[in-house]
Every structure is written in structure tokens, then in C-alpha cells.
PDB file of N, CA and C in Angstrom:
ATOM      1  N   UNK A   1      70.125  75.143  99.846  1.00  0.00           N
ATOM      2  CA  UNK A   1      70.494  76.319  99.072  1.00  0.00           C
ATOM      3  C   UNK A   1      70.664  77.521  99.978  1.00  0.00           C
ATOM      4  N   UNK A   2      69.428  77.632 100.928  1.00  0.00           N
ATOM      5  CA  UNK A   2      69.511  78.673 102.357  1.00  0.00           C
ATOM      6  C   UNK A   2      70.879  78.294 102.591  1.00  0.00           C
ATOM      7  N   UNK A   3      71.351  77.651 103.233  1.00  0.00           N
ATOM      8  CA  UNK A   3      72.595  77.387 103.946  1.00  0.00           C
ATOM      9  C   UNK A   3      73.928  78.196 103.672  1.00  0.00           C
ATOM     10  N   UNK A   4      73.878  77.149 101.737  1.00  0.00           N
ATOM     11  CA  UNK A   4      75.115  77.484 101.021  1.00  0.00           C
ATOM     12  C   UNK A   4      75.249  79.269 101.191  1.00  0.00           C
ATOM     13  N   UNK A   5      73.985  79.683 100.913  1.00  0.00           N
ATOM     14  CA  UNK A   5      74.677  81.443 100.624  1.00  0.00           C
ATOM     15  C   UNK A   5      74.392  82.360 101.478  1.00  0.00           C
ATOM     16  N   UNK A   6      74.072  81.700 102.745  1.00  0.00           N
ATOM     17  CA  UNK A   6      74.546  82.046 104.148  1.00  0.00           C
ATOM     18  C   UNK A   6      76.072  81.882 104.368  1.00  0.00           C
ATOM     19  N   UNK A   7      76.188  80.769 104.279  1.00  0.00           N
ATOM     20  CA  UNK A   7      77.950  80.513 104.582  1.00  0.00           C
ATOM     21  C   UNK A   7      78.782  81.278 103.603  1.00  0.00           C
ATOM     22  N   UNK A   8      78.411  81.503 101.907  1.00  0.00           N
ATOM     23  CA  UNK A   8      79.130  82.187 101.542  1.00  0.00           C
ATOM     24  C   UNK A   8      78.925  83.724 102.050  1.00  0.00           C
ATOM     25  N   UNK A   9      78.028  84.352 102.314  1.00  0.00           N
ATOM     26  CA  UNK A   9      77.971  85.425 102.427  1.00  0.00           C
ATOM     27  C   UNK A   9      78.923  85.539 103.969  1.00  0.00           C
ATOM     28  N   UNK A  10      79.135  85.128 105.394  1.00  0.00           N
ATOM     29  CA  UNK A  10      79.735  85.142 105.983  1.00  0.00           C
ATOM     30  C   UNK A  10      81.079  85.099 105.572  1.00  0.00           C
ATOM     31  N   UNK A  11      81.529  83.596 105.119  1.00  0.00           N
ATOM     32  CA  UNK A  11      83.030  84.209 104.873  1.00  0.00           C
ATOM     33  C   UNK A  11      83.536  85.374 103.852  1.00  0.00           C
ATOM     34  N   UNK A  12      82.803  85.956 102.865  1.00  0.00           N
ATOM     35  CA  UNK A  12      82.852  87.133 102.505  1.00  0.00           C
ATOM     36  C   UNK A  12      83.246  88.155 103.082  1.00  0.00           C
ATOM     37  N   UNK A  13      82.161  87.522 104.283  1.00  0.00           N
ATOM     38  CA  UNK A  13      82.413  89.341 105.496  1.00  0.00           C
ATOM     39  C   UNK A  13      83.410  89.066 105.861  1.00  0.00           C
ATOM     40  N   UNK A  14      84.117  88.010 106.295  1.00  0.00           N
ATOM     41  CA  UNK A  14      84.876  87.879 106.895  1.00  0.00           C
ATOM     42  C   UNK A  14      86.770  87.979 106.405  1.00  0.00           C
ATOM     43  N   UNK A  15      86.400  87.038 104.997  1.00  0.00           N
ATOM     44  CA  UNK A  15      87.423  87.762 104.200  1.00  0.00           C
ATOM     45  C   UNK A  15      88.060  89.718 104.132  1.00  0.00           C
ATOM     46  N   UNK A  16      86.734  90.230 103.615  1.00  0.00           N
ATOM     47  CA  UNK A  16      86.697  91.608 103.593  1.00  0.00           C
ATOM     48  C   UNK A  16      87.418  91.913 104.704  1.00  0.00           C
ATOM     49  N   UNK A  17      86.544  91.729 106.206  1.00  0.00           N
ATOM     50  CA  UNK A  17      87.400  92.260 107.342  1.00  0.00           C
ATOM     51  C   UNK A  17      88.808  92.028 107.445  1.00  0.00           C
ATOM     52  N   UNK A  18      89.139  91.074 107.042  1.00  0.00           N
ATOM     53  CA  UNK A  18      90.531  90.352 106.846  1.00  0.00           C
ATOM     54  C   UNK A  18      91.748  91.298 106.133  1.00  0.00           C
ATOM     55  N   UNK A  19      90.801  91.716 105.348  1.00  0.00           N
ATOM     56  CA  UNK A  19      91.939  92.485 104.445  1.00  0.00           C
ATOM     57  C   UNK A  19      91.946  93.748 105.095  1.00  0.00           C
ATOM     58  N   UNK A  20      90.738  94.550 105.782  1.00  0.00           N
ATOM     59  CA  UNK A  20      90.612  95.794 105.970  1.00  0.00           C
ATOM     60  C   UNK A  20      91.418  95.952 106.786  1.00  0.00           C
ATOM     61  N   UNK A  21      91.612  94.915 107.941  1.00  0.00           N
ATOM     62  CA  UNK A  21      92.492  95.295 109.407  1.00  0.00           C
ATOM     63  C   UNK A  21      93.873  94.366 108.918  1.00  0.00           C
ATOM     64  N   UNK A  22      93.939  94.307 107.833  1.00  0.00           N
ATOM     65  CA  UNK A  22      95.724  93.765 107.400  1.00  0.00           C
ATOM     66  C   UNK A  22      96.388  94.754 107.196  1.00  0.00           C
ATOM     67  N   UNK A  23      97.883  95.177 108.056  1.00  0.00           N
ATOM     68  CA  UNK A  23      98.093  96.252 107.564  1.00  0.00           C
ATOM     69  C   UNK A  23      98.990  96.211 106.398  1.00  0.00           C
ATOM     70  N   UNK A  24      99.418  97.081 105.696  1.00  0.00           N
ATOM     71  CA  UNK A  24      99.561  96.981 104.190  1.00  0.00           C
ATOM     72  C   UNK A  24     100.710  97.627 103.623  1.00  0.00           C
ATOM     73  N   UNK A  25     102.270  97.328 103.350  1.00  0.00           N
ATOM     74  CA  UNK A  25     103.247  98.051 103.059  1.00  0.00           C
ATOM     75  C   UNK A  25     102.859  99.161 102.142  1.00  0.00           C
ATOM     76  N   UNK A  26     101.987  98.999 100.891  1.00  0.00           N
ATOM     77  CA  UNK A  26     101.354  99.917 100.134  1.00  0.00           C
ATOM     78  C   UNK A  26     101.051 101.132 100.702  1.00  0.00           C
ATOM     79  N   UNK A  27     101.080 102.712 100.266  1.00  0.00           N
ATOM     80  CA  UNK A  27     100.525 103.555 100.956  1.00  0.00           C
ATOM     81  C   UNK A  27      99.993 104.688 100.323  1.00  0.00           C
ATOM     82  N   UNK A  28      98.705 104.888 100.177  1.00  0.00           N
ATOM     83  CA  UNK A  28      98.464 105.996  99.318  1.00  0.00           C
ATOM     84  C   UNK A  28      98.232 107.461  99.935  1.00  0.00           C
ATOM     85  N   UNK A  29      98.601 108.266  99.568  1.00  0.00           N
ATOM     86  CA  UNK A  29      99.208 109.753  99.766  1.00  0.00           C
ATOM     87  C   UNK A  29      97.746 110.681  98.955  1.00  0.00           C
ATOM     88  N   UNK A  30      97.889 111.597  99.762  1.00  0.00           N
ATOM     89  CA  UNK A  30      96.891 112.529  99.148  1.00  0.00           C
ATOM     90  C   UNK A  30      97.348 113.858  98.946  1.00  0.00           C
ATOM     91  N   UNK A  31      97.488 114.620  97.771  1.00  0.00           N
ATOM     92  CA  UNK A  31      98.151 115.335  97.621  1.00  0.00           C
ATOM     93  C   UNK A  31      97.066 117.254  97.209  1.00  0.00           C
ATOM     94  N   UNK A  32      96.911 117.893  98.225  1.00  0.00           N
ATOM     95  CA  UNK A  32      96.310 119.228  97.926  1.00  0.00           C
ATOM     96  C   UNK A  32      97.182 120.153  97.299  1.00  0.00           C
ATOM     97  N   UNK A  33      96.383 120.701  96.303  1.00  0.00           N
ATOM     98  CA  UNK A  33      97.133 121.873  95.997  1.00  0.00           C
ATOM     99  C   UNK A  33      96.507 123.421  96.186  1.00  0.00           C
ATOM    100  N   UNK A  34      97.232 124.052  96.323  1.00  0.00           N
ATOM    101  CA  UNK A  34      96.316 125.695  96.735  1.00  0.00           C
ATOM    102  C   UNK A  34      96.751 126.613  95.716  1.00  0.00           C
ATOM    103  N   UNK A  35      95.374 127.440  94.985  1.00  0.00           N
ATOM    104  CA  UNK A  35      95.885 128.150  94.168  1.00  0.00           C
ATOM    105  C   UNK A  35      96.873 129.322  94.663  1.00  0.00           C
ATOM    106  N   UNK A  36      97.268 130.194  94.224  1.00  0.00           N
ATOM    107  CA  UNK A  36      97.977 131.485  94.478  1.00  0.00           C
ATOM    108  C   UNK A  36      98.246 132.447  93.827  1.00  0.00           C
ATOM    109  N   UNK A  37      97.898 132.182  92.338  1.00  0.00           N
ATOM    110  CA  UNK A  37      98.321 133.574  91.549  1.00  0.00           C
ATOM    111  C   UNK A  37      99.244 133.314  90.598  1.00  0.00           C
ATOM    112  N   UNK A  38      99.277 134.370  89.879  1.00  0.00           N
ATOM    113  CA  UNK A  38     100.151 134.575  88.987  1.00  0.00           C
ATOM    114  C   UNK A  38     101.796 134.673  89.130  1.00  0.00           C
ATOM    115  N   UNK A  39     102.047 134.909  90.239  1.00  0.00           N
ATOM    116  CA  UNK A  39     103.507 135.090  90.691  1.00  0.00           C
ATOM    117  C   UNK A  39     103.817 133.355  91.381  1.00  0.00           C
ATOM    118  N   UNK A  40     104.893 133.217  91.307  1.00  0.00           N
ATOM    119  CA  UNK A  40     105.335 132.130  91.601  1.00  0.00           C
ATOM    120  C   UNK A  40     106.670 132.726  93.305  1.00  0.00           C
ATOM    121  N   UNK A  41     106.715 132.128  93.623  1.00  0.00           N
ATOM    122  CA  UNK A  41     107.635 132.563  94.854  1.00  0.00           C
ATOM    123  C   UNK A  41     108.801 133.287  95.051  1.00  0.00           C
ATOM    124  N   UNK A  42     109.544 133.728  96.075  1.00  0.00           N
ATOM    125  CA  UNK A  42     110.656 134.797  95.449  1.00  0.00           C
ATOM    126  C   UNK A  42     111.613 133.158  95.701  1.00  0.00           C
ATOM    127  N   UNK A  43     113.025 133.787  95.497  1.00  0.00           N
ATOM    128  CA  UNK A  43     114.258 132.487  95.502  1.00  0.00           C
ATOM    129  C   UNK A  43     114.265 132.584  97.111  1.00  0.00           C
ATOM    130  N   UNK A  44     115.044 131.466  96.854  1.00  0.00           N
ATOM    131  CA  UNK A  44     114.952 130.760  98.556  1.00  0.00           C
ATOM    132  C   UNK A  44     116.129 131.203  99.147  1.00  0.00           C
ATOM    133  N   UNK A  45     115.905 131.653 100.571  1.00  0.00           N
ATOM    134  CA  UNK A  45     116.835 131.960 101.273  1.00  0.00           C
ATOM    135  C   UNK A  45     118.052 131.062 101.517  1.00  0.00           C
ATOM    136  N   UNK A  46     119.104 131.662 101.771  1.00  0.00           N
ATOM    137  CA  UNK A  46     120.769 130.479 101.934  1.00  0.00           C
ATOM    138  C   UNK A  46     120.393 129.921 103.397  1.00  0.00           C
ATOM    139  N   UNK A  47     120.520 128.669 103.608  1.00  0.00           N
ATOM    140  CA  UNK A  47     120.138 127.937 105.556  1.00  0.00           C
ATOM    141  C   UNK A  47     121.523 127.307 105.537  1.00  0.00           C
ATOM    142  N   UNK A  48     122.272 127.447 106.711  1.00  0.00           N
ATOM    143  CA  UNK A  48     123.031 126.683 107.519  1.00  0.00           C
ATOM    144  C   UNK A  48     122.429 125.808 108.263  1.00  0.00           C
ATOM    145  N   UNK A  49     122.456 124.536 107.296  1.00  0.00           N
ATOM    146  CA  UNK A  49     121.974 123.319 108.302  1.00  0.00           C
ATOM    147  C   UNK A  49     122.901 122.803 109.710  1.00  0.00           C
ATOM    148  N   UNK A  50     122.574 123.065 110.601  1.00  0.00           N
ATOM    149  CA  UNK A  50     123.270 122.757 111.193  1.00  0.00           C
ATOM    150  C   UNK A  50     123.215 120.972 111.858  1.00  0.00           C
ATOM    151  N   UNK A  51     123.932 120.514 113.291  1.00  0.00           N
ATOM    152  CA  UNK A  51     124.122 119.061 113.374  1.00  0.00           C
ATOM    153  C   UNK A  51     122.808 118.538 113.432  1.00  0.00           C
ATOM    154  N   UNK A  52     122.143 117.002 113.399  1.00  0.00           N
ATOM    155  CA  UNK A  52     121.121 116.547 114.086  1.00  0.00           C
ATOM    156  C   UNK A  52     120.999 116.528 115.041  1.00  0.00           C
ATOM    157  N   UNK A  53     119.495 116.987 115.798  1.00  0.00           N
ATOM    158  CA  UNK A  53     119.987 116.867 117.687  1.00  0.00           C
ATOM    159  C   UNK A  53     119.800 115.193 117.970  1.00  0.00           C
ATOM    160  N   UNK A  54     119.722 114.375 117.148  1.00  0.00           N
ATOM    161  CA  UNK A  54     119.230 113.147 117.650  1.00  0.00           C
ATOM    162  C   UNK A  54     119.280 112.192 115.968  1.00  0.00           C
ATOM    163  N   UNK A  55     120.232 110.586 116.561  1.00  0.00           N
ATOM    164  CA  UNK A  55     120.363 110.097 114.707  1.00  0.00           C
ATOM    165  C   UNK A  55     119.428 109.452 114.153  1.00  0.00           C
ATOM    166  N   UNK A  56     118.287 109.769 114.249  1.00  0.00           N
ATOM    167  CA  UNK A  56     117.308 109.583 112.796  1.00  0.00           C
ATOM    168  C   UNK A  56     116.563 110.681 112.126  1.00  0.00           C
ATOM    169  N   UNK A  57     117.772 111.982 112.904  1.00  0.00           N
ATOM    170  CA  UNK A  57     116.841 113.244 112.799  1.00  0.00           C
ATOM    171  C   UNK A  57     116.510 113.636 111.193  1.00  0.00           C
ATOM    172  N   UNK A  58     115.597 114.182 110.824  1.00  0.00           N
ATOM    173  CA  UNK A  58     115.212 114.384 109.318  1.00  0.00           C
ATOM    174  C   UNK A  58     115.482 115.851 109.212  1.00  0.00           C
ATOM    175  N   UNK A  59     116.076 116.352 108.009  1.00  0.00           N
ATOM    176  CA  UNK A  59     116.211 117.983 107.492  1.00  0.00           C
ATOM    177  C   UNK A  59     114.690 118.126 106.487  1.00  0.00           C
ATOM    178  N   UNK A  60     114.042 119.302 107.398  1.00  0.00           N
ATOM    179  CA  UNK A  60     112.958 119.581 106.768  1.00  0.00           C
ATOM    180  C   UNK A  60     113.253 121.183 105.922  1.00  0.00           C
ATOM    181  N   UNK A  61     113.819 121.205 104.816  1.00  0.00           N
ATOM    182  CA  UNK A  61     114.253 122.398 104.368  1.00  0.00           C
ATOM    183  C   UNK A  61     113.523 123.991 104.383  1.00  0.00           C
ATOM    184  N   UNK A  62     114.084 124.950 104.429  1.00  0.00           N
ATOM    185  CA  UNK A  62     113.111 126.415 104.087  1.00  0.00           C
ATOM    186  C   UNK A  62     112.666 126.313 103.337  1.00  0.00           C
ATOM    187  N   UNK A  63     111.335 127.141 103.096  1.00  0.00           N
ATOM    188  CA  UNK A  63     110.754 127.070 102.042  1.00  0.00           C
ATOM    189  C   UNK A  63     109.920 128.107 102.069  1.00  0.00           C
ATOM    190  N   UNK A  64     109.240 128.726 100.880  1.00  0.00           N
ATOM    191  CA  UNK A  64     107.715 129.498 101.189  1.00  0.00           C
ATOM    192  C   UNK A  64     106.770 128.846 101.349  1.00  0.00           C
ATOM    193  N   UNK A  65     105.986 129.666 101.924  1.00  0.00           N
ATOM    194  CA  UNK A  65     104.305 129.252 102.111  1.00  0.00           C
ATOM    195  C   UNK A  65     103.881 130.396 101.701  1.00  0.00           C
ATOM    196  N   UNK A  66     102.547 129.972 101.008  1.00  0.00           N
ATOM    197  CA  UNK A  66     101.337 130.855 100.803  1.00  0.00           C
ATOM    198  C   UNK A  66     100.687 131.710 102.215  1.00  0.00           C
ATOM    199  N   UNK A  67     100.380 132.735 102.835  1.00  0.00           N
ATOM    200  CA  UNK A  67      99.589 132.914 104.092  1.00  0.00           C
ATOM    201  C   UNK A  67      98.944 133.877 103.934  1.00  0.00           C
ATOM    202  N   UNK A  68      97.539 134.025 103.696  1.00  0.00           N
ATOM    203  CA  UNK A  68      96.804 135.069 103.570  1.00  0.00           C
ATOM    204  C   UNK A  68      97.505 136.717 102.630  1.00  0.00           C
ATOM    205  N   UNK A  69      97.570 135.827 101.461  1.00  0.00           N
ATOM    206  CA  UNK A  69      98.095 136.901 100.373  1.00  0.00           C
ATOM    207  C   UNK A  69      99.306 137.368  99.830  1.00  0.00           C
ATOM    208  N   UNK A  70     100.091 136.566 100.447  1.00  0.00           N
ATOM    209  CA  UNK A  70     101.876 136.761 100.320  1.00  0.00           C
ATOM    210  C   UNK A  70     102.657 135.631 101.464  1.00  0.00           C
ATOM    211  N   UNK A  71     103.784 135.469 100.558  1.00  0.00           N
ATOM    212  CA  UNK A  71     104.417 134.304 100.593  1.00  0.00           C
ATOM    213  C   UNK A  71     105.857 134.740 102.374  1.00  0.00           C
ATOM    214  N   UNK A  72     105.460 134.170 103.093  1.00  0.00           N
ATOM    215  CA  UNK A  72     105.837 134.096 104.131  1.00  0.00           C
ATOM    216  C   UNK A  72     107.115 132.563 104.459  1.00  0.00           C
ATOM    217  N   UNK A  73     108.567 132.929 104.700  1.00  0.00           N
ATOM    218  CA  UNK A  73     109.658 132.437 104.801  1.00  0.00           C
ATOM    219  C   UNK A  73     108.768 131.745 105.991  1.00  0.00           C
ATOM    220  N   UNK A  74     109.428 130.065 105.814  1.00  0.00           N
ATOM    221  CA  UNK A  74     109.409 129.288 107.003  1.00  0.00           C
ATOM    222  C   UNK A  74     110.701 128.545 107.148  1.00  0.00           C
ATOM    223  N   UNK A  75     111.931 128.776 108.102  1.00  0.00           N
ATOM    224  CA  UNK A  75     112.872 128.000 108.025  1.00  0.00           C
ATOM    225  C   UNK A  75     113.378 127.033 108.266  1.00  0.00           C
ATOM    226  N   UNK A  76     114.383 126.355 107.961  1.00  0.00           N
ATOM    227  CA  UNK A  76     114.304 124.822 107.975  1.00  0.00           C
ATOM    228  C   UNK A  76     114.652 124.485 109.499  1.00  0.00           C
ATOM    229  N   UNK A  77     113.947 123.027 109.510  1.00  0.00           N
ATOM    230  CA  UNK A  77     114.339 122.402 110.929  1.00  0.00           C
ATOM    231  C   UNK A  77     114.440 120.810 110.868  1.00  0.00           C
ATOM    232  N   UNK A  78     114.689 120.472 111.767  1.00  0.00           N
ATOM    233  CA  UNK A  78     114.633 118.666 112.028  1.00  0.00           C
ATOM    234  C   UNK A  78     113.398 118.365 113.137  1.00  0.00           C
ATOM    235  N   UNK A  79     113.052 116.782 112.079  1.00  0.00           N
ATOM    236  CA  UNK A  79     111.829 116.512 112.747  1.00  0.00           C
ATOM    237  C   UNK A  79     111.986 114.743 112.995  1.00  0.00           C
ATOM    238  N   UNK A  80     111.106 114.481 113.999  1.00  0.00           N
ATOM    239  CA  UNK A  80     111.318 112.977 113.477  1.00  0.00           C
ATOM    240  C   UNK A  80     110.238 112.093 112.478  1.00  0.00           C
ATOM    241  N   UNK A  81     110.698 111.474 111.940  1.00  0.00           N
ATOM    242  CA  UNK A  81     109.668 110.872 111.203  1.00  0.00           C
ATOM    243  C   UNK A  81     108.620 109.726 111.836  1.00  0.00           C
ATOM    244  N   UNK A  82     107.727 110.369 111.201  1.00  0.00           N
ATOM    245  CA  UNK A  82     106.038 109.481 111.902  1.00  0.00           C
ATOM    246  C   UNK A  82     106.234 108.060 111.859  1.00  0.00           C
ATOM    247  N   UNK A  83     107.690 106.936 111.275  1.00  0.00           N
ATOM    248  CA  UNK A  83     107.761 105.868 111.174  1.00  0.00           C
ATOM    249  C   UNK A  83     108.901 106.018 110.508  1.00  0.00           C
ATOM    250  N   UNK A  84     109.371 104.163 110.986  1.00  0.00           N
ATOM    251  CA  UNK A  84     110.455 103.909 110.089  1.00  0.00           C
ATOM    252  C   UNK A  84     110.248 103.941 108.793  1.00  0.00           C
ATOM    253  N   UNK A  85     111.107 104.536 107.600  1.00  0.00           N
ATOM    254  CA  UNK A  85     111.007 104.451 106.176  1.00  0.00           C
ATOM    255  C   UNK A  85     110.390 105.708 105.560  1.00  0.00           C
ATOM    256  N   UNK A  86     109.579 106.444 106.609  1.00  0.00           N
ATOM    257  CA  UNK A  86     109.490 107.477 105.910  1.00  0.00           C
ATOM    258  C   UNK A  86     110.492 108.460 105.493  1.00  0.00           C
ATOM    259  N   UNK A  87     110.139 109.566 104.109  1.00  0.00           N
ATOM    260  CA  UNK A  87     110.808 110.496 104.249  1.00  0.00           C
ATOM    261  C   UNK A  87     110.457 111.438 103.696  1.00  0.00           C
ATOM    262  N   UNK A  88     110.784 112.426 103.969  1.00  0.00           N
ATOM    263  CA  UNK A  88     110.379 113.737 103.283  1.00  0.00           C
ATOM    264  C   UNK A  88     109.943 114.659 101.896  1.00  0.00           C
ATOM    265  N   UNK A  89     108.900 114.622 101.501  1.00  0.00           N
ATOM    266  CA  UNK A  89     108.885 115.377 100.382  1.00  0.00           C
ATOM    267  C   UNK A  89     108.504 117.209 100.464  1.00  0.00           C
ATOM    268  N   UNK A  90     109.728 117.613  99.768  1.00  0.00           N
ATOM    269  CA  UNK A  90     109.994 119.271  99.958  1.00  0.00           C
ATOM    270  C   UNK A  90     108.217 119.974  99.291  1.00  0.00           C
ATOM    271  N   UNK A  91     108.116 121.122  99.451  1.00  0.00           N
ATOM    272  CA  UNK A  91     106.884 121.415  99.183  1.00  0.00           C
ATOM    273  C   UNK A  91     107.429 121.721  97.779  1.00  0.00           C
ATOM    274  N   UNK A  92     106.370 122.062  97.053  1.00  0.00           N
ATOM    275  CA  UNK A  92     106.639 122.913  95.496  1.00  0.00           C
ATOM    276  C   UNK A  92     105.314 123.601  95.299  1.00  0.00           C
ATOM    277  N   UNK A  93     105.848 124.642  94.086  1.00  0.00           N
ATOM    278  CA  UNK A  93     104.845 125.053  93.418  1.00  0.00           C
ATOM    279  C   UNK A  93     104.992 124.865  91.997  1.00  0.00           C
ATOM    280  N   UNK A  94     103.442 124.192  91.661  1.00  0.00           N
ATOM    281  CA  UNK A  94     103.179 123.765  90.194  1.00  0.00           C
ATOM    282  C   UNK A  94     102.170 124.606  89.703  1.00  0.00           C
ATOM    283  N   UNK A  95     103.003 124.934  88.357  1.00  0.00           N
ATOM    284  CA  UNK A  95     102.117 125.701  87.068  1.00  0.00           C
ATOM    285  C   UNK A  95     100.948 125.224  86.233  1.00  0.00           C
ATOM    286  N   UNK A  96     100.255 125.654  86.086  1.00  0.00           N
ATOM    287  CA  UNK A  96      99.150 125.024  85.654  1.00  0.00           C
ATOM    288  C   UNK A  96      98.119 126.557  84.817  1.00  0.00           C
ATOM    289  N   UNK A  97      98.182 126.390  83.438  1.00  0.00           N
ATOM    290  CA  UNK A  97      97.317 127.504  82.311  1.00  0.00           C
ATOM    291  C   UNK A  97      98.184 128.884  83.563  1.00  0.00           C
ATOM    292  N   UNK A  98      99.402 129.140  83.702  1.00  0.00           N
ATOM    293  CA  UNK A  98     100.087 130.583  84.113  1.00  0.00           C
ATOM    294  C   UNK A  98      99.527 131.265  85.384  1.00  0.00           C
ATOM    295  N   UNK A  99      99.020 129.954  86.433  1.00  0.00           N
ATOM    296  CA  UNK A  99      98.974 130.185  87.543  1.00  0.00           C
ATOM    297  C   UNK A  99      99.604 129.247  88.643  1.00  0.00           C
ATOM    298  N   UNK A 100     100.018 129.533  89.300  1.00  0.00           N
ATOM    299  CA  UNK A 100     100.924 128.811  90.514  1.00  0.00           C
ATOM    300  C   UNK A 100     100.089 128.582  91.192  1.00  0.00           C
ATOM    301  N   UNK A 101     100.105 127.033  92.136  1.00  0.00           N
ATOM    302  CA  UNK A 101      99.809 125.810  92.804  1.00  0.00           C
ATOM    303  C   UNK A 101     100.947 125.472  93.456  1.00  0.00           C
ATOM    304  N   UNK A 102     100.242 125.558  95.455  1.00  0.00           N
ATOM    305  CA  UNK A 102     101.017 125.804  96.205  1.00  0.00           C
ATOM    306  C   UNK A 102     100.942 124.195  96.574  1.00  0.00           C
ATOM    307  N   UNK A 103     101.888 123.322  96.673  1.00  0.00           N
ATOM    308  CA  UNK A 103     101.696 121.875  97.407  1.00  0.00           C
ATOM    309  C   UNK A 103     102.733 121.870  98.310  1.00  0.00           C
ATOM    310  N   UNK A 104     102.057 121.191  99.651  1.00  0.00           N
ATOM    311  CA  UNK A 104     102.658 121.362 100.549  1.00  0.00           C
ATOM    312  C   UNK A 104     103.532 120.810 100.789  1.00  0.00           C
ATOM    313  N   UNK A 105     104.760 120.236 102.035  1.00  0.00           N
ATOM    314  CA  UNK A 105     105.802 119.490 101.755  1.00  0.00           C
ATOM    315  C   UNK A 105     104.825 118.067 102.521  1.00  0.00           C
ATOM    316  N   UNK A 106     105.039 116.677 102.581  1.00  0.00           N
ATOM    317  CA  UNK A 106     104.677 115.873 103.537  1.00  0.00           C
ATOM    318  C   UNK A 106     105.708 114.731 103.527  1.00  0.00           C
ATOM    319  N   UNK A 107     104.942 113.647 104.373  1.00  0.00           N
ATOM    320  CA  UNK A 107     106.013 112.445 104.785  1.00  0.00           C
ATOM    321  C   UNK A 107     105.091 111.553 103.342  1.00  0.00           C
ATOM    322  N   UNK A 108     106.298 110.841 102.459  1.00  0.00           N
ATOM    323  CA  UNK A 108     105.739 109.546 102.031  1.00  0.00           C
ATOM    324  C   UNK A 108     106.591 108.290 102.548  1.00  0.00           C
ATOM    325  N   UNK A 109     105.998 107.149 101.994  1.00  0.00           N
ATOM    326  CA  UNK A 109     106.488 106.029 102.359  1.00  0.00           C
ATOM    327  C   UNK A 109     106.786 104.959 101.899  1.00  0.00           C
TER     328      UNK A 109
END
């Protein structure tokens, strides 16, 4: 009986490890949001995208950010992506009971 649930308890562990270091097309994303107030952002500036410097280059668009009390222009650029398949999600701000929630832009997959 010792034996049996020795051996099961090993391949258990071993299963487990199995899966932990498998890597996994699945990918879960974590998403922060930052409060900000009652005002929601001004309209977005006009960008001339210009060429890619390089072809898998990604357009990371203008946008606002929140920065210590007022909303500060960041303009768009190209980046490469952290892996094949990723791509870009633009930032937003979400309403929630007539206050704005700043989420940032990131890579999903």
C-alpha cells in the first residue's frame, strides 16, 4: 500500500511539472486600469504615419496618457513585436458610475 501511493504521488509531481514547463499557445493577459476623473481625454491629434523602418514593423498609434494630473500627448511610433503573432492593443479609456479608467495600450496574443 506504502509503495502504491508513493508511486502515485511521484508521477503526480511529475505530471504537474510536465504541464508547468509545457509551453502553451493559450495566453492570459492582465489588464490594469487607472482611475482619472471625471473628464475623459481631449480628441486625438491628426499623425502622419509614416514608412516602416523594417517589415514586421508594428504602428503603435498616438494617444493620451494620464501623468500626474493631466493628460499628456504621446505620439505614435513603430515597434517590434515581443514575438511572432503578437499584436497590438490601442490604449482606451473606460467609463465606469461617470468616471474615466485609463487602460493602457499592450501586446496580446
Amino acid at each position: 500500500m506504502k509503495k502504491t501511493s508513493l508511486r502515485l504521488a511521484v508521477l503526480a509531481g511529475a505530471a504537474l511539472a510536465f504541464l508547468a514547463l509545457t509551453p502553451s499557445q493559450a495566453s492570459a493577459s492582465v489588464s490594469i486600469d487607472f482611475q482619472v476623473g471625471p473628464q475623459g481625454p481631449p480628441p486625438p491629434h491628426f499623425e502622419h504615419r509614416w514608412a516602416p523602418p523594417y517589415r514586421d514593423a508594428v504602428w503603435i498609434p498616438g494617444h493620451y496618457e494620464w501623468v500626474h494630473g493631466h493628460y499628456d500627448w504621446v505620439g505614435g511610433y513603430y515597434a517590434y513585436p515581443p514575438h511572432h503573432g503578437a499584436h497590438w492593443v490601442a490604449p482606451s479609456y473606460v467609463v465606469r458610475g461617470g468616471v474615466y479608467y485609463y487602460r493602457p495600450g499592450r501586446w496580446a496574443y
